[in-house]
Structures are given as C-alpha cells and as structure tokens.
N, C-alpha and C. Protein backbone atom coordinates (compact mmCIF):
# COMPACT_ATOMS: atom_id res chain seq x y z
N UNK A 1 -3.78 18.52 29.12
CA UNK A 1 -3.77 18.76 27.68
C UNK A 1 -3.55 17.44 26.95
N UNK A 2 -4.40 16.99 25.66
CA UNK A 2 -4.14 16.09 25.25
C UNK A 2 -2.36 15.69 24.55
N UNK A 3 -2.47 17.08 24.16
CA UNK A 3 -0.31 16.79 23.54
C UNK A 3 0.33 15.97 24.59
N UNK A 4 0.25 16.20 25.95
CA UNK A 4 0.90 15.25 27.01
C UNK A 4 0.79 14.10 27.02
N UNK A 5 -0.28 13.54 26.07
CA UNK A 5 -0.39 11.86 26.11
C UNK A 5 0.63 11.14 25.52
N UNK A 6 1.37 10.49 26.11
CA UNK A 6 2.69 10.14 25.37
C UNK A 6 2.33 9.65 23.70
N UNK A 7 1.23 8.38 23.60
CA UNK A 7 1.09 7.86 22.02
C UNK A 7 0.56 8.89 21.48
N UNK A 8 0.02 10.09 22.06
CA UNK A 8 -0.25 11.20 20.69
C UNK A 8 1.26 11.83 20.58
N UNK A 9 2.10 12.08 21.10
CA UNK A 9 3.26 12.67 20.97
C UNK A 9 4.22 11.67 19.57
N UNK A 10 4.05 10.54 19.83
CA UNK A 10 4.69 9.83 19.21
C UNK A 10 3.54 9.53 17.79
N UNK A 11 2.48 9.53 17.55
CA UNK A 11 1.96 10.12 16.68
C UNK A 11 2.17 11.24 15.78
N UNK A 12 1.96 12.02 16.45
CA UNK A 12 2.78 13.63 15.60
C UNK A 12 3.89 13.41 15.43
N UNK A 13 4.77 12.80 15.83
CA UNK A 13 6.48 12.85 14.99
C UNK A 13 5.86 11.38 13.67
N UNK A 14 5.40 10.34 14.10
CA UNK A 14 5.12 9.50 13.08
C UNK A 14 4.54 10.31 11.64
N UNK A 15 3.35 11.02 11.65
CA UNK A 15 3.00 11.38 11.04
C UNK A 15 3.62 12.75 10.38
N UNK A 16 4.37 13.33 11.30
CA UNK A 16 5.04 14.56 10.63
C UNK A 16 6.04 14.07 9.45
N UNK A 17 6.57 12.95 10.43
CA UNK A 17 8.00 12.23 8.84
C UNK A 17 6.94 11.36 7.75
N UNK A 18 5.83 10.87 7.72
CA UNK A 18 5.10 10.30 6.89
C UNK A 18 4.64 11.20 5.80
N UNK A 19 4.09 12.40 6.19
CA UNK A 19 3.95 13.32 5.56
C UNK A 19 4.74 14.55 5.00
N UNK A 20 5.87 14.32 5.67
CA UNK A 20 7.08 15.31 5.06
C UNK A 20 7.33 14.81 3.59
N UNK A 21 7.35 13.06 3.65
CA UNK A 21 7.77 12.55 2.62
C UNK A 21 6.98 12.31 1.76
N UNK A 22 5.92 12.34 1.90
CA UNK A 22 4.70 12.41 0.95
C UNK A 22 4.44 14.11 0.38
N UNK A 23 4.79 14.78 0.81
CA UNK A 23 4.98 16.46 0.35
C UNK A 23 6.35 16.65 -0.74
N UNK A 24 7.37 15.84 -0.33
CA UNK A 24 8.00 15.89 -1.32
C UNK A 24 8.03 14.77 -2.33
N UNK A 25 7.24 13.78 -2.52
CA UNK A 25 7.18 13.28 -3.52
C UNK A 25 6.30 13.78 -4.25
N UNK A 26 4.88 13.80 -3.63
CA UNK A 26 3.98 14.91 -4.22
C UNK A 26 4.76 16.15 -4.97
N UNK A 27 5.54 17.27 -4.53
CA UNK A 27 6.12 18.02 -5.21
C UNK A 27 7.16 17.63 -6.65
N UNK A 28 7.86 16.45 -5.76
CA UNK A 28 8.46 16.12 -7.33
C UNK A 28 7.94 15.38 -8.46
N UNK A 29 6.78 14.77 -8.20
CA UNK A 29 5.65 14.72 -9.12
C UNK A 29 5.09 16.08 -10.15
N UNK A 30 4.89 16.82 -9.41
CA UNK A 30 4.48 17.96 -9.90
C UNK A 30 4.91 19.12 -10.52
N UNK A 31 6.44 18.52 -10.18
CA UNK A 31 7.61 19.46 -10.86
C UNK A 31 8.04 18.66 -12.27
N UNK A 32 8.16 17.65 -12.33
CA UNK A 32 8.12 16.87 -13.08
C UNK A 32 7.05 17.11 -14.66
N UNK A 33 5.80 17.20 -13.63
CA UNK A 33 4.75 16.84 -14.97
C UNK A 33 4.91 18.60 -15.12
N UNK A 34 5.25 19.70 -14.20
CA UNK A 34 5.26 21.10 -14.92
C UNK A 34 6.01 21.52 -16.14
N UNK A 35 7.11 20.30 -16.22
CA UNK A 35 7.82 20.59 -17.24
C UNK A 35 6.88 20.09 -18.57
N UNK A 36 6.09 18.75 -18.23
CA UNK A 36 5.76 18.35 -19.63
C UNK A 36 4.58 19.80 -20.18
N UNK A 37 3.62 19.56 -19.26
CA UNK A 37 2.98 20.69 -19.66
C UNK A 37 3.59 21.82 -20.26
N UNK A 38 4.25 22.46 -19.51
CA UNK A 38 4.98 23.91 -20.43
C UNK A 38 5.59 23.50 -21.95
N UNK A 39 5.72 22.43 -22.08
CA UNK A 39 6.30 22.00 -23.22
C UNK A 39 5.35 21.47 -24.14
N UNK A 40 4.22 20.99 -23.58
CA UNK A 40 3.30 20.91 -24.20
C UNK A 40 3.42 19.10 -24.86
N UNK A 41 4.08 18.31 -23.91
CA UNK A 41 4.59 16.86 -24.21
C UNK A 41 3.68 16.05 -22.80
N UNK A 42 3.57 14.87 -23.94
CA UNK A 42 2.65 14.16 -22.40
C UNK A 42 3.59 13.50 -22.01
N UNK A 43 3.46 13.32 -20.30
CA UNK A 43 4.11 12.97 -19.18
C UNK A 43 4.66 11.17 -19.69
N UNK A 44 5.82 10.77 -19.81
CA UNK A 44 5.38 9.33 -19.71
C UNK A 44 4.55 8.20 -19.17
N UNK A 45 4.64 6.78 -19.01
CA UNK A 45 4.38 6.23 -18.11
C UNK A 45 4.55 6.46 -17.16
N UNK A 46 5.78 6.22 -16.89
CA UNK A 46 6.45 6.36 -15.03
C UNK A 46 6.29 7.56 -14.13
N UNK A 47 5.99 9.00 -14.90
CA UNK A 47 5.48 9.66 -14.49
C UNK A 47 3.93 9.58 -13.94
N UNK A 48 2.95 9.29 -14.95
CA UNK A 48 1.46 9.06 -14.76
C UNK A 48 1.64 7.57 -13.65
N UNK A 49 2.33 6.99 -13.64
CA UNK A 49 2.05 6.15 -12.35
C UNK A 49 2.27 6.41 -11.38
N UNK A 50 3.13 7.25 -10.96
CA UNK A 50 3.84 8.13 -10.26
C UNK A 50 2.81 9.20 -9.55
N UNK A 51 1.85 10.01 -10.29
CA UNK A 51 0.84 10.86 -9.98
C UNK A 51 0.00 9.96 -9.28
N UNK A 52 -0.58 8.54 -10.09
CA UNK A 52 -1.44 7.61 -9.78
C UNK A 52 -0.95 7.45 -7.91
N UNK A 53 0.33 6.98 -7.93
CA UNK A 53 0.78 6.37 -6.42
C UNK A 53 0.49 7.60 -5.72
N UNK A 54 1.28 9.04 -6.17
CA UNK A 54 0.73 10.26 -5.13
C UNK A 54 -0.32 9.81 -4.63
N UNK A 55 -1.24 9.82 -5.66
CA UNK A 55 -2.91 10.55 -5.14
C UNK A 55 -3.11 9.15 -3.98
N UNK A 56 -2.51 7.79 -4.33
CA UNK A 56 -3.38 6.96 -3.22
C UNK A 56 -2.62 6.88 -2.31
N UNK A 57 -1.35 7.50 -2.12
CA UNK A 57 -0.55 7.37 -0.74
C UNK A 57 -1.03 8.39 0.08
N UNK A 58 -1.30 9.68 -0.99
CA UNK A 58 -1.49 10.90 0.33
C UNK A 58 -2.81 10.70 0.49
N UNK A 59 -3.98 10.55 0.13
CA UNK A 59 -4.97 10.49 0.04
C UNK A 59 -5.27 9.09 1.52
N UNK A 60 -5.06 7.78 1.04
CA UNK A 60 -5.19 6.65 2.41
C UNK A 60 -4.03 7.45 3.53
N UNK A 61 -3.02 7.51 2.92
CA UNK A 61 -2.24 8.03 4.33
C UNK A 61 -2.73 9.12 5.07
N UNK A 62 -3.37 10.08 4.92
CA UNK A 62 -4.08 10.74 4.97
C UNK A 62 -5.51 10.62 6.10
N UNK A 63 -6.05 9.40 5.28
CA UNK A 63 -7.57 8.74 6.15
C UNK A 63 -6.72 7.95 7.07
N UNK A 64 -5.39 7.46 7.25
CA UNK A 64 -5.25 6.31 8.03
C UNK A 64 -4.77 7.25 9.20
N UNK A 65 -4.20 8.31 8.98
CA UNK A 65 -3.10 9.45 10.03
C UNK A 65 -4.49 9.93 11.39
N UNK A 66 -5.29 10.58 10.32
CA UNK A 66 -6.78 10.56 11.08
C UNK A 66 -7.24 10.14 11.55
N UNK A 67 -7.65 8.71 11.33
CA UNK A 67 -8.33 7.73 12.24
C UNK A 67 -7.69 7.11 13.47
N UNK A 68 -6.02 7.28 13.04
CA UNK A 68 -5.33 6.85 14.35
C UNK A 68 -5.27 7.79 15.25
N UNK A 69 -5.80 8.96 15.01
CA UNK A 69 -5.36 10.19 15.85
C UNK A 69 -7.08 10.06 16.86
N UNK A 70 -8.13 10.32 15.72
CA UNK A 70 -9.08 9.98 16.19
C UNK A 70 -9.73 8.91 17.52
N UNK A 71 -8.68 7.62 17.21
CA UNK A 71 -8.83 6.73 18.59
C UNK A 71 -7.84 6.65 19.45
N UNK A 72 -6.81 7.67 19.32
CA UNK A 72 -6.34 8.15 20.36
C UNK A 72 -6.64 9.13 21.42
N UNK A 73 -7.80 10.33 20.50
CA UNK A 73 -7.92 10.87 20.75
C UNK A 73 -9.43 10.64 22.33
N UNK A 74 -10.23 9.63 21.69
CA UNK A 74 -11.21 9.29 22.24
C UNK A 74 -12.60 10.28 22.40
N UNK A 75 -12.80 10.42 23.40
CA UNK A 75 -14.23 11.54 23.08
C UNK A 75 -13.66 12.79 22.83
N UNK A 76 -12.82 12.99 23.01
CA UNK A 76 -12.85 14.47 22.39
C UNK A 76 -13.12 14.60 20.68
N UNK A 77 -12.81 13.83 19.89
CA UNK A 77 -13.34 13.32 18.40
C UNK A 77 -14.98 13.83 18.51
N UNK A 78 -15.27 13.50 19.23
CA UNK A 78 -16.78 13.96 18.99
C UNK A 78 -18.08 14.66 19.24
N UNK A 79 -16.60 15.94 19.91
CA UNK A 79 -17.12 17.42 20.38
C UNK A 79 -16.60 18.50 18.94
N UNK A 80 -17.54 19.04 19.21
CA UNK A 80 -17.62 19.97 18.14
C UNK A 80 -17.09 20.95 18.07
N UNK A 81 -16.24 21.38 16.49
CA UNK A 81 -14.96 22.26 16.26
C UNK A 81 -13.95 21.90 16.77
N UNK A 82 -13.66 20.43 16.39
CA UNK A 82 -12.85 20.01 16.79
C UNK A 82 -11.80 19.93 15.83
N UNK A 83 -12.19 19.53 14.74
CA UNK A 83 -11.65 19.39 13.10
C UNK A 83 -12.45 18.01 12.94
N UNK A 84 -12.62 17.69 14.03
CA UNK A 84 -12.55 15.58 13.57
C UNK A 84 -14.28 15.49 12.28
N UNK A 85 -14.97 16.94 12.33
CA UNK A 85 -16.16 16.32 11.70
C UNK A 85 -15.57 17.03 10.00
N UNK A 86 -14.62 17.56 9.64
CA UNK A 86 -14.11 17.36 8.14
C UNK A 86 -13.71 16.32 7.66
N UNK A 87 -13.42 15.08 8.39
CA UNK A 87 -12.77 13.90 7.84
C UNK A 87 -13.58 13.43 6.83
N UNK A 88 -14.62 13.90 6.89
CA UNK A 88 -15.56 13.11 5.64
C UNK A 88 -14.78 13.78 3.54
N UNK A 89 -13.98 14.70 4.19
CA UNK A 89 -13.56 15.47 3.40
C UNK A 89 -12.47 14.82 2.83
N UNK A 90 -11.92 13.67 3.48
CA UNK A 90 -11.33 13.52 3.44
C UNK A 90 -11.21 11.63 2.36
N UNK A 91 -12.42 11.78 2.75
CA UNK A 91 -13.17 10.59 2.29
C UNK A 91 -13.47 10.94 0.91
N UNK A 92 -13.58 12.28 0.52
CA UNK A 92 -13.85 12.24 -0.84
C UNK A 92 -12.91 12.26 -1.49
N UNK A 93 -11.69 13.09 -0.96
CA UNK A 93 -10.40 12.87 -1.74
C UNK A 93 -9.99 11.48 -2.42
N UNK A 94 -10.25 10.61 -1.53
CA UNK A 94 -10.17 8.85 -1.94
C UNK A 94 -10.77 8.72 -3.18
N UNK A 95 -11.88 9.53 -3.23
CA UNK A 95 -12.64 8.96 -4.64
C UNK A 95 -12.91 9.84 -5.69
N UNK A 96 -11.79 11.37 -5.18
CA UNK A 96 -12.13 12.58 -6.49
C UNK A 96 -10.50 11.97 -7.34
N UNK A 97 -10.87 11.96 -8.64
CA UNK A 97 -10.14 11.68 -9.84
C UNK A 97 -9.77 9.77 -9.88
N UNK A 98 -10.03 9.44 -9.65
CA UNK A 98 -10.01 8.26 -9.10
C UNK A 98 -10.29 7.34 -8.08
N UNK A 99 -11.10 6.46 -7.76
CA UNK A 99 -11.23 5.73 -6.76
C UNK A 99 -9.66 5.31 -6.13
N UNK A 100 -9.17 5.38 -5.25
CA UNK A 100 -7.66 3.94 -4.84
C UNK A 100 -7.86 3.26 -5.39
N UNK A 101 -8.83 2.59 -4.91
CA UNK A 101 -8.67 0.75 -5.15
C UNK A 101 -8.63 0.80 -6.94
N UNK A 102 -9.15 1.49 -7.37
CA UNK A 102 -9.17 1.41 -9.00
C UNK A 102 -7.90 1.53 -8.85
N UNK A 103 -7.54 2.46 -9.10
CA UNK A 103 -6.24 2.97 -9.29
C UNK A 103 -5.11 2.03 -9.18
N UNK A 104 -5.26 1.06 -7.55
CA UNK A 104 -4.52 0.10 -7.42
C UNK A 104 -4.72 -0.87 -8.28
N UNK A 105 -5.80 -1.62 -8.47
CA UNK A 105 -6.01 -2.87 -9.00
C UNK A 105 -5.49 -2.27 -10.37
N UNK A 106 -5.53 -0.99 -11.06
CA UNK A 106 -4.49 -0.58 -12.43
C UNK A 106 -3.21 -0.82 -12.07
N UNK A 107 -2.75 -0.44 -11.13
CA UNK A 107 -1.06 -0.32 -10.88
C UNK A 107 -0.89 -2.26 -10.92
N UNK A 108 -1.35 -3.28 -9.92
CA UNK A 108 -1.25 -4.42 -10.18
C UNK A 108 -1.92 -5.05 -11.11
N UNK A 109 -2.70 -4.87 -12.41
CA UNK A 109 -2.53 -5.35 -13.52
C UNK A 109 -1.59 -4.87 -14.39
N UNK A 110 -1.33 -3.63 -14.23
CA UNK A 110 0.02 -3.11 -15.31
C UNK A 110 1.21 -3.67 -15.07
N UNK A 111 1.21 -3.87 -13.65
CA UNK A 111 3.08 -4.94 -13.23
C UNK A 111 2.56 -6.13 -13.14
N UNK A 112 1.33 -7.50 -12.97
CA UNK A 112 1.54 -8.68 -13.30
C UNK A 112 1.48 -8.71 -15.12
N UNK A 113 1.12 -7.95 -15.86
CA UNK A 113 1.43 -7.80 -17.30
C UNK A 113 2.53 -7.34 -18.27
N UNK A 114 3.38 -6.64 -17.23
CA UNK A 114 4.96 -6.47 -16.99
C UNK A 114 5.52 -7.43 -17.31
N UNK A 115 6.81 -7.74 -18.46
CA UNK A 115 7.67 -8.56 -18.36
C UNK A 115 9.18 -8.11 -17.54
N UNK A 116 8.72 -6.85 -17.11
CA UNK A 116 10.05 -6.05 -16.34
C UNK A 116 10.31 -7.08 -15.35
N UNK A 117 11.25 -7.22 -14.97
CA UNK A 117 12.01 -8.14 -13.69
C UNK A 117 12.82 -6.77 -12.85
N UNK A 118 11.52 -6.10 -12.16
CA UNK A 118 11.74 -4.94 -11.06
C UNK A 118 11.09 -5.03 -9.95
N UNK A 119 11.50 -4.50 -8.86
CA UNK A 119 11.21 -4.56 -7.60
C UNK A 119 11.55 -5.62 -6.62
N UNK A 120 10.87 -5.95 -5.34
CA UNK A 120 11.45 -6.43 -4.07
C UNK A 120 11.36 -8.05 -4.81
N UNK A 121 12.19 -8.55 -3.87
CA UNK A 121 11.87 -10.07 -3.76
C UNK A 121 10.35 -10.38 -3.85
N UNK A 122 10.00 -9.87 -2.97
CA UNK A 122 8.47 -9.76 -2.57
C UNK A 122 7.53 -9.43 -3.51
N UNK A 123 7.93 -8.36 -4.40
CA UNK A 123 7.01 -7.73 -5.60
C UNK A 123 6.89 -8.99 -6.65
N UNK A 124 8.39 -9.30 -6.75
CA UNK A 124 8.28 -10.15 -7.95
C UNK A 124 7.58 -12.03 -7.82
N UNK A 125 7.81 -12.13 -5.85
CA UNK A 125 6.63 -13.32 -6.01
C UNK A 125 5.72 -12.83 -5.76
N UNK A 126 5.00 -11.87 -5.92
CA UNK A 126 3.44 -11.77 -5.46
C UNK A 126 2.65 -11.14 -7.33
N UNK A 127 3.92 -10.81 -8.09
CA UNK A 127 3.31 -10.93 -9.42
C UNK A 127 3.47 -12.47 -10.14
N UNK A 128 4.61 -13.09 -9.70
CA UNK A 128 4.42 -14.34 -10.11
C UNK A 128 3.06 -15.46 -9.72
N UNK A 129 2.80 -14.99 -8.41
CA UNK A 129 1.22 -15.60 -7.70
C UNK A 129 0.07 -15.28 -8.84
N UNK A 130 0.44 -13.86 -8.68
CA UNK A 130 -0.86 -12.77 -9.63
C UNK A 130 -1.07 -13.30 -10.87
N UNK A 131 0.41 -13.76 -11.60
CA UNK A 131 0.23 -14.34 -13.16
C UNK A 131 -1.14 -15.47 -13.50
N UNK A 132 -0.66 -16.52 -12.25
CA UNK A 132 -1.46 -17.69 -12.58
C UNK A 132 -2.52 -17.14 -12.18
N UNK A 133 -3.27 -16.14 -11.06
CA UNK A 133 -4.02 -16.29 -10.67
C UNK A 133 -5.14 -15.07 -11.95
N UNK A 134 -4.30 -14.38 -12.54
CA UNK A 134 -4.69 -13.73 -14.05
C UNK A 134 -5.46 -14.81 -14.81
N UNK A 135 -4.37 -16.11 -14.75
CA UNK A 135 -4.67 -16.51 -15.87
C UNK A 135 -5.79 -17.51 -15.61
N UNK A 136 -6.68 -17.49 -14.65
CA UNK A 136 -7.59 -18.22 -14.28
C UNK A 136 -9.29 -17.61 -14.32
N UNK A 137 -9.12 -16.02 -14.77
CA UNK A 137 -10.13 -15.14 -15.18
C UNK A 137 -10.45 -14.34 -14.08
N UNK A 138 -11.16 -13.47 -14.24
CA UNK A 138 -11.64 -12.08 -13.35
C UNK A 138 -12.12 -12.86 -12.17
N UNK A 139 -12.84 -13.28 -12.21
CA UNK A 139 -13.41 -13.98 -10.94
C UNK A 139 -12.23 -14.73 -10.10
N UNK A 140 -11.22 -15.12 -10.38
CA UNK A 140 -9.86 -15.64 -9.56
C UNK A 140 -9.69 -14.59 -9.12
N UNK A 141 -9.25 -13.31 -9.92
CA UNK A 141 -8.72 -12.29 -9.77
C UNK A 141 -9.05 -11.36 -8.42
N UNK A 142 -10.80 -11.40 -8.86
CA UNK A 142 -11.44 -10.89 -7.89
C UNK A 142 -11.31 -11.00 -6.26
N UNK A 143 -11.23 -12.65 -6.27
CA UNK A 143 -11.28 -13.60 -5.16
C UNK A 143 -9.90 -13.18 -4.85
N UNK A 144 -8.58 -12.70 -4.98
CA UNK A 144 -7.27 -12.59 -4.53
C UNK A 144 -7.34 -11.04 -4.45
N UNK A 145 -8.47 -10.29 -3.83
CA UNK A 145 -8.42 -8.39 -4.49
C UNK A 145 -7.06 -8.56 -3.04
N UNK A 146 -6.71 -9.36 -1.78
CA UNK A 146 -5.97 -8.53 -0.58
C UNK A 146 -4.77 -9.17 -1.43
N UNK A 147 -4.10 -10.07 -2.13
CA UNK A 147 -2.87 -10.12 -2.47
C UNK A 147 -3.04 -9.10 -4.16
N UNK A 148 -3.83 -8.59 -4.61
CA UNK A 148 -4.43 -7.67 -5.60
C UNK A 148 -3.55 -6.39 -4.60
N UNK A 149 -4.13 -5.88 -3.77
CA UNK A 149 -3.68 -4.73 -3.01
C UNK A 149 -2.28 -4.75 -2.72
N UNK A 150 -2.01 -5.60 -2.22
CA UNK A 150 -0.66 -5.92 -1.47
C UNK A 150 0.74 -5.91 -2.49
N UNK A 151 0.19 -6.09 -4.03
CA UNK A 151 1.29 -5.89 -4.58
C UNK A 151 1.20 -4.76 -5.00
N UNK A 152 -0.12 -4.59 -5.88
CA UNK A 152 -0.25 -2.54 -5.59
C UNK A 152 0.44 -1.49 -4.40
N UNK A 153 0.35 -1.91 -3.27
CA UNK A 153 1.35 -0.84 -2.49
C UNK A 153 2.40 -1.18 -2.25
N UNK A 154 2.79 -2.39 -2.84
CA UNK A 154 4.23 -2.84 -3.17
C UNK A 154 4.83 -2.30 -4.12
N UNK A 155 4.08 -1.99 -5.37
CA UNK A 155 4.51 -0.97 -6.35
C UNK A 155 4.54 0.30 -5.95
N UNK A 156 3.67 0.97 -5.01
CA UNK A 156 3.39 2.41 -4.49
C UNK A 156 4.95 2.75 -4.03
N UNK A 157 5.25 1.84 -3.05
CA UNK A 157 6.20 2.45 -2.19
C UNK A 157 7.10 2.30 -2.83
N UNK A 158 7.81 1.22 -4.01
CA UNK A 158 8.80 0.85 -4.87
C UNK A 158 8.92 2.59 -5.35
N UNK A 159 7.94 2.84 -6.27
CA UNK A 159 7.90 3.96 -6.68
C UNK A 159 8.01 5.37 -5.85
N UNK A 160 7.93 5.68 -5.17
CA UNK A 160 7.70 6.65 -3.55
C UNK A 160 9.41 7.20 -3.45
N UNK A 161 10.00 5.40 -2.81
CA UNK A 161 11.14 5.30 -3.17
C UNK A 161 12.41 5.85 -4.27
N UNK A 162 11.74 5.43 -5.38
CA UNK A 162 12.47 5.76 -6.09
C UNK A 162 12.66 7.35 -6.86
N UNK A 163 11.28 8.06 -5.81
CA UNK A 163 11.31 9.72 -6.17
C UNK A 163 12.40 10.57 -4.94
N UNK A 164 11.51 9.62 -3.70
CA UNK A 164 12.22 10.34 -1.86
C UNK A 164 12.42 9.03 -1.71
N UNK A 165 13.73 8.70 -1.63
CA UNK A 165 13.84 7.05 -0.87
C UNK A 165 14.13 7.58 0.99
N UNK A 166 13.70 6.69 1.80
CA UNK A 166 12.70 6.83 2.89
C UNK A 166 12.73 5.57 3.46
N UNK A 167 12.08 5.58 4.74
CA UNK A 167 12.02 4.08 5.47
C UNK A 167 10.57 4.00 5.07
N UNK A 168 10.53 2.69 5.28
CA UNK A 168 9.08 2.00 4.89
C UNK A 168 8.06 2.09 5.26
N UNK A 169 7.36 2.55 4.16
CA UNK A 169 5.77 2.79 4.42
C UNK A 169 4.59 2.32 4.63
N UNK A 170 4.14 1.68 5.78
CA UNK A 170 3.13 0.83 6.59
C UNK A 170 2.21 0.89 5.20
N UNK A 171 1.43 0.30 4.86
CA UNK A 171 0.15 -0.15 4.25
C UNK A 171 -0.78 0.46 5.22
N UNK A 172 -1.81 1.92 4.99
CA UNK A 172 -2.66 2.25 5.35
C UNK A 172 -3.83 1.65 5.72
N UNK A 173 -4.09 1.65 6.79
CA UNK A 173 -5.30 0.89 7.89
C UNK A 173 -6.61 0.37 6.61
N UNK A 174 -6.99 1.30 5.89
CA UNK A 174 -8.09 1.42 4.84
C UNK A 174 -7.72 0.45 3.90
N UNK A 175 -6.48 0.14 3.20
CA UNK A 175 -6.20 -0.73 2.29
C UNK A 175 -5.43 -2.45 2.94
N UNK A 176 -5.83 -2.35 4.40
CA UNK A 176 -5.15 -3.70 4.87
C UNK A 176 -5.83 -4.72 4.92
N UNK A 177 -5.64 -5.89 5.18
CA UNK A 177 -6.23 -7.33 5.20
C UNK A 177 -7.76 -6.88 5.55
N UNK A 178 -8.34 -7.87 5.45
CA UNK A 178 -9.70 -7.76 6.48
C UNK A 178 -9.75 -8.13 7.84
C-alpha cells in the first residue's frame, strides 16, 4: 500500500497541520467579513488583505501539497481515478478572482508604499531594497518580480500569523526562486 511509504506518511501529517491552519484562517476571514456584510459596512483594509493572503495561501498551498504528493506518489499519478487528473482544478482556483501573482505584486506594492515600520527584520529590508528599486521604474521593478514575491509572502504569512499564529510557512513550490 502506498500509505506505508514512510515520506508519504510524513506528508499527510505535513500537510494535515498546513491545512488545518489555513481552514482556520480562512474561517476567521470569513467570520470576520460576515459581520461587515450583515451590517452592511465595507470590510477594512486589513481585512481585504487578509481575504487577498487567504485566497493565495490556500490556493498555491494547495497546488504545492499536490504536486509533492504527486512525485511521491510516482506512476500511480497517472492511472486513472486516481484524483491526480482534477489538479487542473486546481489550477484554476490560482486564477478565479484573482491571479496570485497579481494579488502578490498588490500586497508588495501596498507595503513598499507603506510608511508603517511592521513586520520581520526581513520584511522591513526587503521593502527597504523594494523602495529604491520602485524608485527606478516598472521595468526595475519587473526585473526584481523573485525579491517582488518574497516580500509578498513575507507579508502573507506576517498576516496568517497574526489571524492563527503557527510555525512557518514554506513559500509554495509555484511561487519560489527559479
């Protein structure tokens, strides 16, 4: 049976706590914006960024949980009724209501345009990098999209945190270096 393979075993507990915690941030997102709605008040910022981080944590975490399962799994991935041929389904989630990467490259222009002095050591030099590299035009900008990303899920998980604080959340296979 494949469950006996030790790295799928240790897979399923990885991914069970990855996604426990992504279910409840997701929920307290959603409990959150239920109140504005019933009230008929729009959500703040920190909320709508908040939805923003949901959708690209569960969504890549999601494609990344899959694909690692997938090459663990090896040929069995590509016998049929297996589940492995919905992943494409999964692929659209990435890009229904938002692309990620949009989404991200919003989350890291809204915090290098930030005068807030929040987040890691790390957040705050990789918006200080981002400043100059703003201020050199889109095409700089462009040219830096992996330190572009990198402070985007630096904000993701800041935020994640600050709904379910949690141990740290790997940067999904889909949004990593090249």
């Amino acid at each position: 049976r494949l469950t006996a393979i030790p790295q799928l075993n240790a897979l399923y507990g990885h991914a069970d706590r990855r996604l426990k915690r992504l279910e409840q941030f997701v929920s307290e997102c959603g409990s959150q914006l239920a109140g504005h709605l019933k009230s008929e008040t729009s959500p703040p910022v920190q909320l709508q960024d908040a939805i923003a981080c949901a959708k690209i944590a569960a969504s890549e975490t999601s494609i990344d949980l899959c694909f690692r399962l997938k090459q663990d799994v090896g040929s069995f991935a590509l016998m049929g009724q297996t589940g492995f041929d919905q992943m494409d389904f999964l692929q659209a989630c990435k890009f229904a209501e938002g692309d990620s990467r949009i989404l991200m490259q919003k989350l890291a222009r809204d915090r290098v345009r930030s005068s807030k002095q929040i987040g890691s050591e790390k957040e705050q030099s990789l918006v200080t990098e981002l400043k100059q590299v703003a201020g050199q035009g889109p095409k700089a900008w462009d040219e830096n999209f992996e330190r572009v990303y990198e402070l985007a899920w630096t904000v993701v998980t800041r935020i994640v945190d600050n709904f379910v604080p949690g141990e740290q959340m790997p940067m999904p296979i889909g949004l990593s270096r090249l």
